[in-house]
PDB file of N, CA and C in Angstrom:
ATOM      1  N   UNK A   1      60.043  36.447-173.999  1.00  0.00           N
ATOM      2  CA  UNK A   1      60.845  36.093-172.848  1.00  0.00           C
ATOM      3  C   UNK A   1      61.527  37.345-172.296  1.00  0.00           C
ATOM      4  N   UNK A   2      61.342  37.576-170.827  1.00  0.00           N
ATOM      5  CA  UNK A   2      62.094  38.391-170.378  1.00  0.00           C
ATOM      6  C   UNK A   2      63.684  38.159-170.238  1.00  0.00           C
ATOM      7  N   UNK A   3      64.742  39.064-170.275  1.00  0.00           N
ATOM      8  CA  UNK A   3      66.048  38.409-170.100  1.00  0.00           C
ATOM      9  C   UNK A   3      65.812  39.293-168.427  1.00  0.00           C
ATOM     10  N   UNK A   4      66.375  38.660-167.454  1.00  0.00           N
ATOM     11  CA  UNK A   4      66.887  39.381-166.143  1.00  0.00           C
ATOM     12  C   UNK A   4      68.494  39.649-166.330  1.00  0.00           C
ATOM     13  N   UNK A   5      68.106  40.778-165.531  1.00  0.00           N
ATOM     14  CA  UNK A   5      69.690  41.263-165.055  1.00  0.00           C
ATOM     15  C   UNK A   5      70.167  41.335-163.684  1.00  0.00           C
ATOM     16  N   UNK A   6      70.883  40.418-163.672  1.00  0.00           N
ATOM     17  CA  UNK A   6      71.572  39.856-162.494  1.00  0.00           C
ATOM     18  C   UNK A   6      72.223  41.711-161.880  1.00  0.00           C
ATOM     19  N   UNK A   7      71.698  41.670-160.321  1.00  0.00           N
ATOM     20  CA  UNK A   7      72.386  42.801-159.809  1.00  0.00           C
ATOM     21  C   UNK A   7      72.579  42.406-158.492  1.00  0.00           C
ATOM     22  N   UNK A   8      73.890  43.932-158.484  1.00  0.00           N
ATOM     23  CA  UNK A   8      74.621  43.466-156.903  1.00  0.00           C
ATOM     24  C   UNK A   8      75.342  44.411-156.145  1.00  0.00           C
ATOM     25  N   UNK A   9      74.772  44.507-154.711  1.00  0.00           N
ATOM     26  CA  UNK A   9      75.212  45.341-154.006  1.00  0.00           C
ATOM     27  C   UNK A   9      76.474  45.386-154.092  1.00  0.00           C
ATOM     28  N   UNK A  10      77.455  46.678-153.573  1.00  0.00           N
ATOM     29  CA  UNK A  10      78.779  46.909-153.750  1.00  0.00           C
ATOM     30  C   UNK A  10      78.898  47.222-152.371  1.00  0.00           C
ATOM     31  N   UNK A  11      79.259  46.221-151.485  1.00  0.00           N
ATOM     32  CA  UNK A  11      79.594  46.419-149.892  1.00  0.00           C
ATOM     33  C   UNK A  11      80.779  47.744-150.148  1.00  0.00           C
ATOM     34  N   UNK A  12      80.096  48.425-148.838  1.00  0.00           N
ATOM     35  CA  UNK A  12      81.201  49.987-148.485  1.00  0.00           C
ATOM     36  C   UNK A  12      81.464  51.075-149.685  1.00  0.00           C
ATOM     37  N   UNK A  13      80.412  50.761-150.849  1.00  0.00           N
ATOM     38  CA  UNK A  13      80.475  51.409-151.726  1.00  0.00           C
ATOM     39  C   UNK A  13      79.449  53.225-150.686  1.00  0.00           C
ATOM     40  N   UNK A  14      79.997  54.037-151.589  1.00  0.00           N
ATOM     41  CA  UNK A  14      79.094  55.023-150.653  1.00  0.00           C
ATOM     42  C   UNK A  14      78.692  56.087-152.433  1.00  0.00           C
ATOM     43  N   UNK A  15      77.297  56.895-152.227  1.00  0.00           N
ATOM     44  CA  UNK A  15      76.893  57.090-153.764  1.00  0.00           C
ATOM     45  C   UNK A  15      77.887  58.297-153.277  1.00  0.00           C
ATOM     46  N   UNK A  16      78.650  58.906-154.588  1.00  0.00           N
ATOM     47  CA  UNK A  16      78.720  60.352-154.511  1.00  0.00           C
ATOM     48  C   UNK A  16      77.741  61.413-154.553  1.00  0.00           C
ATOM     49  N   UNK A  17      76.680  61.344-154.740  1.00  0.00           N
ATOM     50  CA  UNK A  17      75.573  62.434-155.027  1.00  0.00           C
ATOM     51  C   UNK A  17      74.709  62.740-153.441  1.00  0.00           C
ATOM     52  N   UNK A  18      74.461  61.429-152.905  1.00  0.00           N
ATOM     53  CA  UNK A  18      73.730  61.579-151.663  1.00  0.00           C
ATOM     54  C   UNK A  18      74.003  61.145-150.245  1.00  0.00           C
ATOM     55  N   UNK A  19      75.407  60.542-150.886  1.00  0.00           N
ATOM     56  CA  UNK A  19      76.893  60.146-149.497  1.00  0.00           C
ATOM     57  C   UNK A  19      76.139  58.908-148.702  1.00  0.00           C
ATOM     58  N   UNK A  20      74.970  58.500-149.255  1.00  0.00           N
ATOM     59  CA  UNK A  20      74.288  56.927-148.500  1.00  0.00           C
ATOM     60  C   UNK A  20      75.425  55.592-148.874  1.00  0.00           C
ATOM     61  N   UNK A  21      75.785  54.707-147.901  1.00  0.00           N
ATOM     62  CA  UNK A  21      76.654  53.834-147.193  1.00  0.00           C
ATOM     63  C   UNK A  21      75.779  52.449-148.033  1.00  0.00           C
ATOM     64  N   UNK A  22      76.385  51.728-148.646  1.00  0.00           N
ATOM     65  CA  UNK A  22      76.081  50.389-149.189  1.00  0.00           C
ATOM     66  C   UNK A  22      74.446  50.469-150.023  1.00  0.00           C
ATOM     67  N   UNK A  23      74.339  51.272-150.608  1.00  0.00           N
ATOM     68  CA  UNK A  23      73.476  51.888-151.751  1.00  0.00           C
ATOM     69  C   UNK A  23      73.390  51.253-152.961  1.00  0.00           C
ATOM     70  N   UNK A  24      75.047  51.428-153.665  1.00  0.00           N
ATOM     71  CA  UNK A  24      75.181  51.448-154.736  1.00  0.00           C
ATOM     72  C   UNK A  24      75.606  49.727-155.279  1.00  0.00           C
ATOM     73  N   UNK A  25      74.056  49.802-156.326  1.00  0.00           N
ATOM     74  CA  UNK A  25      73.880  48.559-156.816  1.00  0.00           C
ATOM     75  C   UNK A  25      75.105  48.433-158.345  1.00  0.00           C
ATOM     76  N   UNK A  26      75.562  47.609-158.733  1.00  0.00           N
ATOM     77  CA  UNK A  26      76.178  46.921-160.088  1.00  0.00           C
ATOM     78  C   UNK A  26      75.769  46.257-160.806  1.00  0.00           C
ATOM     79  N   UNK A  27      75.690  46.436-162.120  1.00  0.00           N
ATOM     80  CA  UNK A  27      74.771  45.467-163.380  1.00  0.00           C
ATOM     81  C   UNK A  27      75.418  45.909-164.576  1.00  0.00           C
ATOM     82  N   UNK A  28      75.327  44.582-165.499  1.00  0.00           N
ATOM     83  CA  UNK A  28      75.553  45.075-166.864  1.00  0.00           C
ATOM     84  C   UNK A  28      74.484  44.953-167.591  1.00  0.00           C
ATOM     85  N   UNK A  29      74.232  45.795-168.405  1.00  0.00           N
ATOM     86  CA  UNK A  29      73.052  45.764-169.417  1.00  0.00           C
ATOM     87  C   UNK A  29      73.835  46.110-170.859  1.00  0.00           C
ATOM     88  N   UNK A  30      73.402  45.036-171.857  1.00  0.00           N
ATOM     89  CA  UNK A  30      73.857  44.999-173.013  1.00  0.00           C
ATOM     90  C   UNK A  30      75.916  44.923-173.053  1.00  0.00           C
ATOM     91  N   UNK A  31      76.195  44.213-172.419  1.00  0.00           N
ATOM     92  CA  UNK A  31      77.928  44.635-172.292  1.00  0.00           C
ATOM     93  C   UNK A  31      78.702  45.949-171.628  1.00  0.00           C
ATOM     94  N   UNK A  32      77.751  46.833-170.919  1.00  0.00           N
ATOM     95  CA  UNK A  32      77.885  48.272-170.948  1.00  0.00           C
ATOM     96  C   UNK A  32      77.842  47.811-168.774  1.00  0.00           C
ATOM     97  N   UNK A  33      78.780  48.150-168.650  1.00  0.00           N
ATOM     98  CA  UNK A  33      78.702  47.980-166.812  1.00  0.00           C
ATOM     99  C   UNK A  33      78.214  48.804-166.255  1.00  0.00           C
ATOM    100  N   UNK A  34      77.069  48.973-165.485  1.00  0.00           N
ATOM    101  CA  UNK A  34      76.068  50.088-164.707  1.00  0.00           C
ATOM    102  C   UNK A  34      76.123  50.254-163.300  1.00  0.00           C
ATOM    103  N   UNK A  35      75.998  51.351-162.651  1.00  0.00           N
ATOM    104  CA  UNK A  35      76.164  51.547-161.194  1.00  0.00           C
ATOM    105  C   UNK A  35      75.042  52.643-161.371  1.00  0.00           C
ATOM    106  N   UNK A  36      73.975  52.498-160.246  1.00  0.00           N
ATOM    107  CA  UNK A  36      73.254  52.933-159.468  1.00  0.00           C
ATOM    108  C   UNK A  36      72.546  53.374-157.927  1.00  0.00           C
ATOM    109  N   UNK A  37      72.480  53.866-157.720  1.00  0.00           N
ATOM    110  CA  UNK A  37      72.066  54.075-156.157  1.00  0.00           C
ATOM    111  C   UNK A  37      70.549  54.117-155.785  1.00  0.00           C
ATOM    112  N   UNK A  38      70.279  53.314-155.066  1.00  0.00           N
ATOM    113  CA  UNK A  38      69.081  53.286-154.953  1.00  0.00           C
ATOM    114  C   UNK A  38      68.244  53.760-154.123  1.00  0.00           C
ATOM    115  N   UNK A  39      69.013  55.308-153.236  1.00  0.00           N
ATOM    116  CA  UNK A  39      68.342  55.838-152.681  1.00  0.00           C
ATOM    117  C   UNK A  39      68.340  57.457-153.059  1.00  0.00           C
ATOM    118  N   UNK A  40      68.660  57.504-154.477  1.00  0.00           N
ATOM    119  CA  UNK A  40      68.272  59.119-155.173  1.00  0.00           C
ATOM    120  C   UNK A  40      68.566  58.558-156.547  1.00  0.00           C
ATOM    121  N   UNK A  41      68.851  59.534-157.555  1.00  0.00           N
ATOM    122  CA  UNK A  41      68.694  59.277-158.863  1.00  0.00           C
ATOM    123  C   UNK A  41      70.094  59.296-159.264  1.00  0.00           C
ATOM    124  N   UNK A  42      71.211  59.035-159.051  1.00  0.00           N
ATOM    125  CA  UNK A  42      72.097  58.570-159.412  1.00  0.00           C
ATOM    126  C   UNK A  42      72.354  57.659-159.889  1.00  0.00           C
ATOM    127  N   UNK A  43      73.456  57.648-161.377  1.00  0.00           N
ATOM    128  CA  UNK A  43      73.794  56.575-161.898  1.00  0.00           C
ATOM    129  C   UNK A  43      74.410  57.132-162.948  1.00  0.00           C
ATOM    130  N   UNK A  44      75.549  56.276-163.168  1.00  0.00           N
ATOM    131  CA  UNK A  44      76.846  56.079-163.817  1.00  0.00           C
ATOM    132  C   UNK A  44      77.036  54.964-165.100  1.00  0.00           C
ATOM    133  N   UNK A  45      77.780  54.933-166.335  1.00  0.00           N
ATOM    134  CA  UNK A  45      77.903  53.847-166.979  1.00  0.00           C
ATOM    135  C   UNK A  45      78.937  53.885-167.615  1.00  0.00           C
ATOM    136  N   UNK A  46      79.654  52.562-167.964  1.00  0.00           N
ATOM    137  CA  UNK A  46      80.956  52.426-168.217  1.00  0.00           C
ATOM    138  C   UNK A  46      81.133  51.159-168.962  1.00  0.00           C
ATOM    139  N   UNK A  47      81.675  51.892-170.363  1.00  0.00           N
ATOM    140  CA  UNK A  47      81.451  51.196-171.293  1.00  0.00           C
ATOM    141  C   UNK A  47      83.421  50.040-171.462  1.00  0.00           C
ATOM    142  N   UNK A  48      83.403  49.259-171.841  1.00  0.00           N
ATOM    143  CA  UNK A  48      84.682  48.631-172.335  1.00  0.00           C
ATOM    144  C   UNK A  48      85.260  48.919-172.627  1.00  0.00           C
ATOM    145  N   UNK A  49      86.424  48.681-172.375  1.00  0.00           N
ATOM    146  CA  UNK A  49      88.078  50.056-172.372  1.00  0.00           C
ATOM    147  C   UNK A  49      88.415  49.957-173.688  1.00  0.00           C
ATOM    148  N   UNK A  50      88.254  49.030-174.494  1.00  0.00           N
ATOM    149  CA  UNK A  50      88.370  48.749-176.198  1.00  0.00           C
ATOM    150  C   UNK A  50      87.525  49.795-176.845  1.00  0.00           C
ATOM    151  N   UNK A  51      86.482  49.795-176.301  1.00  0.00           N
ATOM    152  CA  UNK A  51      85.119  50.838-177.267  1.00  0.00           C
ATOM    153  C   UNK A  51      85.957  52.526-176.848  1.00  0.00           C
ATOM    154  N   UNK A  52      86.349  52.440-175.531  1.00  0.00           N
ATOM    155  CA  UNK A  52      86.452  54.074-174.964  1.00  0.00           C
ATOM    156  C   UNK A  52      88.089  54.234-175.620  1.00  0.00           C
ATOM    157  N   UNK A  53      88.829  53.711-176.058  1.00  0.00           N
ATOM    158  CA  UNK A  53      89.945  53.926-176.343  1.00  0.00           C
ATOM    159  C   UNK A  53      89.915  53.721-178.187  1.00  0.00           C
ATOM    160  N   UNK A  54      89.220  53.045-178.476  1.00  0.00           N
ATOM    161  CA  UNK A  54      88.456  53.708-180.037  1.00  0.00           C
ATOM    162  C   UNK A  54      88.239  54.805-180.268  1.00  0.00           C
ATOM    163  N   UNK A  55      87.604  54.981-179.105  1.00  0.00           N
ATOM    164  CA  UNK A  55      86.723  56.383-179.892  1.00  0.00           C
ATOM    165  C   UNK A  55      87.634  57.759-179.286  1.00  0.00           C
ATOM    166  N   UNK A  56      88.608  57.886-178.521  1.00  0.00           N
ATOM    167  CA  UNK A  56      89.265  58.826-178.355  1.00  0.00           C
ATOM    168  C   UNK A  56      90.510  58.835-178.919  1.00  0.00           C
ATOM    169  N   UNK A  57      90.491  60.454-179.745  1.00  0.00           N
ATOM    170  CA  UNK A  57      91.245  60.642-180.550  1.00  0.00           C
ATOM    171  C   UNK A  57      91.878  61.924-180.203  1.00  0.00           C
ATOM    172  N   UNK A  58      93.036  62.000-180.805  1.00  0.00           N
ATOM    173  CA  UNK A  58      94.052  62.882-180.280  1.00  0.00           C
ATOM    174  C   UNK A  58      94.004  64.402-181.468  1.00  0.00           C
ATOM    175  N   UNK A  59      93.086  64.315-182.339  1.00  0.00           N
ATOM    176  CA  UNK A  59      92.927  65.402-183.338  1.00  0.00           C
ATOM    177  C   UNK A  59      91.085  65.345-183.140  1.00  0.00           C
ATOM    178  N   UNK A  60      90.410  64.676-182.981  1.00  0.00           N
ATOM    179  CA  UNK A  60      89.117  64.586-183.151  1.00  0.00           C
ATOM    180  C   UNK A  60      88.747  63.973-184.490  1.00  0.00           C
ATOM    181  N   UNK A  61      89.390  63.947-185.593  1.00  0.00           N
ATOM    182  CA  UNK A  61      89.246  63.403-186.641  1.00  0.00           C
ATOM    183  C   UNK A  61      88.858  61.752-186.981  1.00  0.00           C
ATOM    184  N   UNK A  62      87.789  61.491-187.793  1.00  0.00           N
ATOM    185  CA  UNK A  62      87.304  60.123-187.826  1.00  0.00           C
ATOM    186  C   UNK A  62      88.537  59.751-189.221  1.00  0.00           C
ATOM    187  N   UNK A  63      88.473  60.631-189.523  1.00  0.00           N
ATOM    188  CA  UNK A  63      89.081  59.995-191.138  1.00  0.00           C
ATOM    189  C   UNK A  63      88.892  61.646-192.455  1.00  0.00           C
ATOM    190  N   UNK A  64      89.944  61.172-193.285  1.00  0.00           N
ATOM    191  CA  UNK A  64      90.064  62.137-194.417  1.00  0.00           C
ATOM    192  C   UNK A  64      90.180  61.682-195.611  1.00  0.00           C
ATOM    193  N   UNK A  65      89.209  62.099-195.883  1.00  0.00           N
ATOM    194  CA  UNK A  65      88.770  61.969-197.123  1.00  0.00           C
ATOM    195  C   UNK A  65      89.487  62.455-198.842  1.00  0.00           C
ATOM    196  N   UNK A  66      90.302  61.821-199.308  1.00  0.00           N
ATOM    197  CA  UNK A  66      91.227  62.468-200.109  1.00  0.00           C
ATOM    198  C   UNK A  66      90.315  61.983-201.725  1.00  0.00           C
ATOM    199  N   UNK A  67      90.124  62.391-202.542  1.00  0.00           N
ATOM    200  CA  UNK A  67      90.104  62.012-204.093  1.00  0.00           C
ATOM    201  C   UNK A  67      90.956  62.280-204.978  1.00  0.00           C
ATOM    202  N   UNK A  68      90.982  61.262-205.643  1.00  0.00           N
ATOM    203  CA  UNK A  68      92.435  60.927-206.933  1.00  0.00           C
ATOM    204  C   UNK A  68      91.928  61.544-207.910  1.00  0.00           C
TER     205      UNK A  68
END
């Protein structure tokens, strides 16, 4: 089975890369929100503010490792 992905123009959206006027399409694929333009190769993705605020850290550090 194919799954479709529902997509959708973004009225007055304009791409930054090739400055074309109501271009830029919207979709999510896998939970992950996508923007594309469909008149050059542009495209953008933007993941859930929970996942992006996980993973940024103020030392870079995942964790330290101590033994007793």
């Amino acid at each position: 089975m194919v799954n479709k992905i529902k997509k959708r123009f973004v009225a007055g959206a304009v791409c930054p890369k090739c400055k074309a006027q109501d271009s830029i399409m919207l979709y999510f694929e896998n939970n992950v929100e996508k923007i594309e333009c469909v008149h050059c190769d542009y495209h953008e993705s933007q993941v859930d503010k929970k996942v992006s605020s996980a993973s940024k850290g103020s030392t870079g550090v995942i964790g330290v490792f101590k033994p007793e």
